[in-house]
PDB file of N, CA and C in Angstrom:
ATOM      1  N   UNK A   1     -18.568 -20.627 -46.570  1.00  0.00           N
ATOM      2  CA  UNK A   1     -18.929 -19.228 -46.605  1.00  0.00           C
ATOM      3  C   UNK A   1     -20.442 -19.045 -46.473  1.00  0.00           C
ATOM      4  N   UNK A   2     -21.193 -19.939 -47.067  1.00  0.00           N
ATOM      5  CA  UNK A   2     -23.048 -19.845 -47.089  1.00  0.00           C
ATOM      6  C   UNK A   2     -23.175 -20.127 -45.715  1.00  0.00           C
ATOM      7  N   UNK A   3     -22.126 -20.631 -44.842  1.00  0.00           N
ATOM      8  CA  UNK A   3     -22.745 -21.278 -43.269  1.00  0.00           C
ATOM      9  C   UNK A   3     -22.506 -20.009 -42.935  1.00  0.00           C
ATOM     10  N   UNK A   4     -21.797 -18.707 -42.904  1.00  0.00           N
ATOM     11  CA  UNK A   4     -21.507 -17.722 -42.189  1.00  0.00           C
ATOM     12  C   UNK A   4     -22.481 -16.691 -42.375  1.00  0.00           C
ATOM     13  N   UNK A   5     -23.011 -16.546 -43.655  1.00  0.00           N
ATOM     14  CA  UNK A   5     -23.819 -15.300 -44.116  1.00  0.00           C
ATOM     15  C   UNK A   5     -24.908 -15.238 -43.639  1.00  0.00           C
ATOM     16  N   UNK A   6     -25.613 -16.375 -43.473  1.00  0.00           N
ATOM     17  CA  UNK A   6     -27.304 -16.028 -42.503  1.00  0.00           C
ATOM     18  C   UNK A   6     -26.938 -16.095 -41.118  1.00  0.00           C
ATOM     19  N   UNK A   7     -26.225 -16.527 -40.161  1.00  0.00           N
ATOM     20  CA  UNK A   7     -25.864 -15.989 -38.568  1.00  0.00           C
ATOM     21  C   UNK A   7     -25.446 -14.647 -38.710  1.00  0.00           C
ATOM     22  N   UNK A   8     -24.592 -14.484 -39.329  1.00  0.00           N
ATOM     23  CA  UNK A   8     -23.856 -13.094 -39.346  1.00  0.00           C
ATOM     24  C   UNK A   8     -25.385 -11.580 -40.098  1.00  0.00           C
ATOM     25  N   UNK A   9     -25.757 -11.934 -40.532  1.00  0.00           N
ATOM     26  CA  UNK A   9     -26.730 -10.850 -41.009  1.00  0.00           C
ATOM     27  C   UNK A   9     -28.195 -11.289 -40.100  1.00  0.00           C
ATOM     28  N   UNK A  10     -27.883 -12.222 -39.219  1.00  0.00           N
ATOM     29  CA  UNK A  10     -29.388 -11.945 -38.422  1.00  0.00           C
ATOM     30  C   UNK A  10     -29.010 -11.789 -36.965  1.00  0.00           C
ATOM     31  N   UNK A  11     -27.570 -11.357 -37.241  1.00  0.00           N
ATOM     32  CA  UNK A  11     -26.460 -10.922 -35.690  1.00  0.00           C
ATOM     33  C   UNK A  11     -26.762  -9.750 -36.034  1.00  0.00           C
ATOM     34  N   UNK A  12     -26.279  -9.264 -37.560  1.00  0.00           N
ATOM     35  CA  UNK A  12     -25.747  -7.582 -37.643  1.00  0.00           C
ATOM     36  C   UNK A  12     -27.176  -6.636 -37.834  1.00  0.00           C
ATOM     37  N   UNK A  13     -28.477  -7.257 -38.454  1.00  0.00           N
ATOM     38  CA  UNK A  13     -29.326  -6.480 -38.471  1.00  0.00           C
ATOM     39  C   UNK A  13     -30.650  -7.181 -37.697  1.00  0.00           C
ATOM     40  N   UNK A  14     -31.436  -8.073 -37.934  1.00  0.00           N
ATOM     41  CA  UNK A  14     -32.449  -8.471 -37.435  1.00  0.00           C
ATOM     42  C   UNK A  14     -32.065  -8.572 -36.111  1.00  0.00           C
ATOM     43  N   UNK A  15     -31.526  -8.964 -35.306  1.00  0.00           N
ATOM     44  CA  UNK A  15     -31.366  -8.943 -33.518  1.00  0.00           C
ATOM     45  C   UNK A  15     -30.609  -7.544 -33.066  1.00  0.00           C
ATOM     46  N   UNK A  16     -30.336  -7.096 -33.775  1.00  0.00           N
ATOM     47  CA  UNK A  16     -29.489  -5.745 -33.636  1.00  0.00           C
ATOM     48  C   UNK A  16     -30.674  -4.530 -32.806  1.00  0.00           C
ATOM     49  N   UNK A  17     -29.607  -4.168 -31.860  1.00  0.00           N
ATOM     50  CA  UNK A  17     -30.459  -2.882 -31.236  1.00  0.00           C
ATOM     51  C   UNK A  17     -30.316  -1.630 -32.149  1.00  0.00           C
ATOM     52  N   UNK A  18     -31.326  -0.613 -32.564  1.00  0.00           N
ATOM     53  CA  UNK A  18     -31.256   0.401 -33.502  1.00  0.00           C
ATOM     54  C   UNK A  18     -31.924   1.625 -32.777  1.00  0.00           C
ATOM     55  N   UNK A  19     -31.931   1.681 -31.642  1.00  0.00           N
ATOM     56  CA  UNK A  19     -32.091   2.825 -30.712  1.00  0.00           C
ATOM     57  C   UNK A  19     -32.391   3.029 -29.591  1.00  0.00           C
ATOM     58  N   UNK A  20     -31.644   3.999 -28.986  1.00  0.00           N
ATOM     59  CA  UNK A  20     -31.506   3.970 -27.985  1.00  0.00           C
ATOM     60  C   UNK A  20     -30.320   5.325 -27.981  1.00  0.00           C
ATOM     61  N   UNK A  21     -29.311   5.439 -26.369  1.00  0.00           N
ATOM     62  CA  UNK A  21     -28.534   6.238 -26.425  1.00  0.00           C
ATOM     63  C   UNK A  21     -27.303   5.919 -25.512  1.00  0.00           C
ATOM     64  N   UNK A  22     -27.490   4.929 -24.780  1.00  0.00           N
ATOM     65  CA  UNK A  22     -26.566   4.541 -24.015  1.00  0.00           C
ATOM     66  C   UNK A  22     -26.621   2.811 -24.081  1.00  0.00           C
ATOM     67  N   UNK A  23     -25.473   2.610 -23.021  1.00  0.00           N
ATOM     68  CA  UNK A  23     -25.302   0.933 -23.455  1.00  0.00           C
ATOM     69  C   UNK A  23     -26.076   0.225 -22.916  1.00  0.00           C
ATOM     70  N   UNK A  24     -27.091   0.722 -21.390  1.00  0.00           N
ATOM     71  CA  UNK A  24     -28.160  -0.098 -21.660  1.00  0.00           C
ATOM     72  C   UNK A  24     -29.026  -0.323 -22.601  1.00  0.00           C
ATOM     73  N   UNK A  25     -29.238   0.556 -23.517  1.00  0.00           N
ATOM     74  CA  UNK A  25     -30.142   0.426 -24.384  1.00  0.00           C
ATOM     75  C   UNK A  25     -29.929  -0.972 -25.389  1.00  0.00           C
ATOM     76  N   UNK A  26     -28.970  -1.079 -24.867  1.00  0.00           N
ATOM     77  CA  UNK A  26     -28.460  -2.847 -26.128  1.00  0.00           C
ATOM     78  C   UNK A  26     -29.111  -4.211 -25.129  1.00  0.00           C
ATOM     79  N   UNK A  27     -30.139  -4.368 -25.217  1.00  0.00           N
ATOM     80  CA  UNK A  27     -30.495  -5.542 -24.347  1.00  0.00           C
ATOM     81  C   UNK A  27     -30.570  -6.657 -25.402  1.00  0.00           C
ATOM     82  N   UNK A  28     -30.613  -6.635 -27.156  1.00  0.00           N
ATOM     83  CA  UNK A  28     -30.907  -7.815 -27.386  1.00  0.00           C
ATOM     84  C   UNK A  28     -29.667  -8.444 -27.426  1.00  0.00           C
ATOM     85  N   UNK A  29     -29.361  -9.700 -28.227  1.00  0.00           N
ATOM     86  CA  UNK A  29     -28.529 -10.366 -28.655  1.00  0.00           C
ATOM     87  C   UNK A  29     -27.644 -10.179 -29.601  1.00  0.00           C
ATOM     88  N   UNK A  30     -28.242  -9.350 -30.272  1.00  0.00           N
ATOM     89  CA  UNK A  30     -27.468  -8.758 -31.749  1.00  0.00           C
ATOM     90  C   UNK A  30     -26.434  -7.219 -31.223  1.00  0.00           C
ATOM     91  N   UNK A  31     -26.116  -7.185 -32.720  1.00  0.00           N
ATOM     92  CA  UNK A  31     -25.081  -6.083 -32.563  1.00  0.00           C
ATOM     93  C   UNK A  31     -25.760  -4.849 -32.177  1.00  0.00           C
ATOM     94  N   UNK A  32     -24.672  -3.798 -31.355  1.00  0.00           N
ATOM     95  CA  UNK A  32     -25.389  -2.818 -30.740  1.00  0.00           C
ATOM     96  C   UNK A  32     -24.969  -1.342 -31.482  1.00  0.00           C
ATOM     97  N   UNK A  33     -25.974  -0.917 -32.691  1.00  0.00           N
ATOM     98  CA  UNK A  33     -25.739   0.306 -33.292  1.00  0.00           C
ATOM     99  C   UNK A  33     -26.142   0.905 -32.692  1.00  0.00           C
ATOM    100  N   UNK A  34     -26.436   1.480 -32.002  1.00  0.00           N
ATOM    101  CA  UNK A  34     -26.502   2.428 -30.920  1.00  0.00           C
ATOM    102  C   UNK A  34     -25.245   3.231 -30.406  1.00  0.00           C
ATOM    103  N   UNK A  35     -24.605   1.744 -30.291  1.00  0.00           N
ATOM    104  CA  UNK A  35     -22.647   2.599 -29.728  1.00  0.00           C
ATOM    105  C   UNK A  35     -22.095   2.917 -31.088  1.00  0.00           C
ATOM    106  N   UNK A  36     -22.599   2.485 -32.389  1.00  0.00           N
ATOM    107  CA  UNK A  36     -21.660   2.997 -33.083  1.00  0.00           C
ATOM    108  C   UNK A  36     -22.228   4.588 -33.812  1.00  0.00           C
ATOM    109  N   UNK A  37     -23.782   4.715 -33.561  1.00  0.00           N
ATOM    110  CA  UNK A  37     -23.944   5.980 -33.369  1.00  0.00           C
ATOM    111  C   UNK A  37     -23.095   7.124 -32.914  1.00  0.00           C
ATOM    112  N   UNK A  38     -23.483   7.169 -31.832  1.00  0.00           N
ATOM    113  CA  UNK A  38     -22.831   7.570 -30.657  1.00  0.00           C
ATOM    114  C   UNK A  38     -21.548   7.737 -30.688  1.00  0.00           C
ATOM    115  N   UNK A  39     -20.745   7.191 -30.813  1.00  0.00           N
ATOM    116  CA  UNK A  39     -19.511   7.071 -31.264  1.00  0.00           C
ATOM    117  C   UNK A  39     -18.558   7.407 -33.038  1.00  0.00           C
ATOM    118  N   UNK A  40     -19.806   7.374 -33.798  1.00  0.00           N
ATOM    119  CA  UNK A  40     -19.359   7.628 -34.942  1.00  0.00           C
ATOM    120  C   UNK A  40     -18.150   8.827 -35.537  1.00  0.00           C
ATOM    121  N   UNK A  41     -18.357   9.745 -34.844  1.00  0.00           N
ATOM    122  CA  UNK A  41     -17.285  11.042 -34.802  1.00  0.00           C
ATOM    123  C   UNK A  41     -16.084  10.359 -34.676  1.00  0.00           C
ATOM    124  N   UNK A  42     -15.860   9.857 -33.545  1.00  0.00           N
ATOM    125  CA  UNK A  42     -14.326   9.172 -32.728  1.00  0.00           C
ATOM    126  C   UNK A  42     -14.341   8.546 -33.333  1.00  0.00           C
ATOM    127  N   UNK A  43     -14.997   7.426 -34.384  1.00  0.00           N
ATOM    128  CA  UNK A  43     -14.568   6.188 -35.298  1.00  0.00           C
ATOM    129  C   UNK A  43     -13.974   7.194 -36.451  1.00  0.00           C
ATOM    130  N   UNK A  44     -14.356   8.664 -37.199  1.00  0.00           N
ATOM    131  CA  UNK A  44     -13.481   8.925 -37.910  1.00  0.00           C
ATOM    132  C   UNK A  44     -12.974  10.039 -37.638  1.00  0.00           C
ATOM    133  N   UNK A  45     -13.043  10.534 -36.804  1.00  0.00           N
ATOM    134  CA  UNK A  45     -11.908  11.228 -36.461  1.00  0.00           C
ATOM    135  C   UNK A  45     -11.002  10.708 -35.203  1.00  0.00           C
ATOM    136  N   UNK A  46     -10.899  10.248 -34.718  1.00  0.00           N
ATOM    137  CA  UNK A  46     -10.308   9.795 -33.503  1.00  0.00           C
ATOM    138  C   UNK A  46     -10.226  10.711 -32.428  1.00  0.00           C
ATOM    139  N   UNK A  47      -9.454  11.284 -31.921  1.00  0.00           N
ATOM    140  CA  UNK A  47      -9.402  12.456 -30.936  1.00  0.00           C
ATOM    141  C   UNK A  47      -8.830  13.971 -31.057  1.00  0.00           C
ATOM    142  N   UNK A  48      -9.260  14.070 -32.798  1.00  0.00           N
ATOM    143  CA  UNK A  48      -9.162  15.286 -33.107  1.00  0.00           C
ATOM    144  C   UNK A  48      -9.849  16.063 -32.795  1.00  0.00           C
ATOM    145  N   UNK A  49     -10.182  17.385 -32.499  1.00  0.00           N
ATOM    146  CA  UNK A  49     -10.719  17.977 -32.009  1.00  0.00           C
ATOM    147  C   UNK A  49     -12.071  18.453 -32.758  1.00  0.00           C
ATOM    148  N   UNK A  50     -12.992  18.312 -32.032  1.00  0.00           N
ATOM    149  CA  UNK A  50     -14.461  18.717 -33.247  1.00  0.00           C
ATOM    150  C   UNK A  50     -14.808  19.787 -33.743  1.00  0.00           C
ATOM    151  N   UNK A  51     -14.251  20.825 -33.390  1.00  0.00           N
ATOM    152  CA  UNK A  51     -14.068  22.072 -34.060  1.00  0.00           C
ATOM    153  C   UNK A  51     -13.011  22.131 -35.328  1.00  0.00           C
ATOM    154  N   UNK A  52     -11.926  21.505 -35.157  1.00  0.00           N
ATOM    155  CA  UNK A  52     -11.197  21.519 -36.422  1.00  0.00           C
ATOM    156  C   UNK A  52     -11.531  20.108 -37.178  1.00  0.00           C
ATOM    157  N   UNK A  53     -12.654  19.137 -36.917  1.00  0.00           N
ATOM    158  CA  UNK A  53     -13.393  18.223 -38.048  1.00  0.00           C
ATOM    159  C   UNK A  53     -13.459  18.005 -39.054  1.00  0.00           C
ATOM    160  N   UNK A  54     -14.000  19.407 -39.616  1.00  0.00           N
ATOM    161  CA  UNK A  54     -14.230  19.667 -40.662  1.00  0.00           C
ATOM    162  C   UNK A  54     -13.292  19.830 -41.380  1.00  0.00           C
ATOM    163  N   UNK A  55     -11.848  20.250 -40.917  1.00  0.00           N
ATOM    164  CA  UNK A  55     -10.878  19.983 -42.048  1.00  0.00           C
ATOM    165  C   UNK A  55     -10.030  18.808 -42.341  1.00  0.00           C
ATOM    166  N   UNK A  56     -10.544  17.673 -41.941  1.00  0.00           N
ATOM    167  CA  UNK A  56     -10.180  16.773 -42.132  1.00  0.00           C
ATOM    168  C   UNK A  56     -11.178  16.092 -43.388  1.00  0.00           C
ATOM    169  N   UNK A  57     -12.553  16.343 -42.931  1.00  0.00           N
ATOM    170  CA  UNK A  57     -13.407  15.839 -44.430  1.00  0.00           C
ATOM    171  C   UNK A  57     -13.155  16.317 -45.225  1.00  0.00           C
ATOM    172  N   UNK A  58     -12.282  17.940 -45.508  1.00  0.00           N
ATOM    173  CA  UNK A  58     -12.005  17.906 -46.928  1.00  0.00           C
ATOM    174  C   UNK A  58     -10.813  17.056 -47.083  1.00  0.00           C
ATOM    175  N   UNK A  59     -10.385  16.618 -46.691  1.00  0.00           N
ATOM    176  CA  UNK A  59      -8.992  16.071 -46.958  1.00  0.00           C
ATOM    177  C   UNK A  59      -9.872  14.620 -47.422  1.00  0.00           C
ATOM    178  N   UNK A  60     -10.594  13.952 -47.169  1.00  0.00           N
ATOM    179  CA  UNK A  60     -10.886  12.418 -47.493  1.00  0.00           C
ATOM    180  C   UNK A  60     -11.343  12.477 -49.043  1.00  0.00           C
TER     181      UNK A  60
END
């Protein structure tokens, strides 16, 4: 488990792209928060509609 934790946290933050707006913007090696920006709505709502959004956060 100690062999996984320093690759994996200098994948997920130190090489990680942190701005930008599209997928070129991911040129390094690391993970690309940028798409999960961008995307964050559709990660929790899926393809509900963004006008009715908001009634889903009261529900969580």
């Amino acid at each position: 488990m100690w062999e996984l934790i320093p690759p994996l946290l200098n994948w997920a933050f130190l090489q990680a792209n942190w701005v930008g707006s599209t997928r070129a913007d991911c040129t390094k090696a690391g993970a690309c928060w940028v798409f999960i920006h961008e995307r964050f709505g559709q990660f929790m709502y899926g393809l509900y509609p963004p006008t009715n959004a908001g009634e889903l956060t009261w529900h969580y």
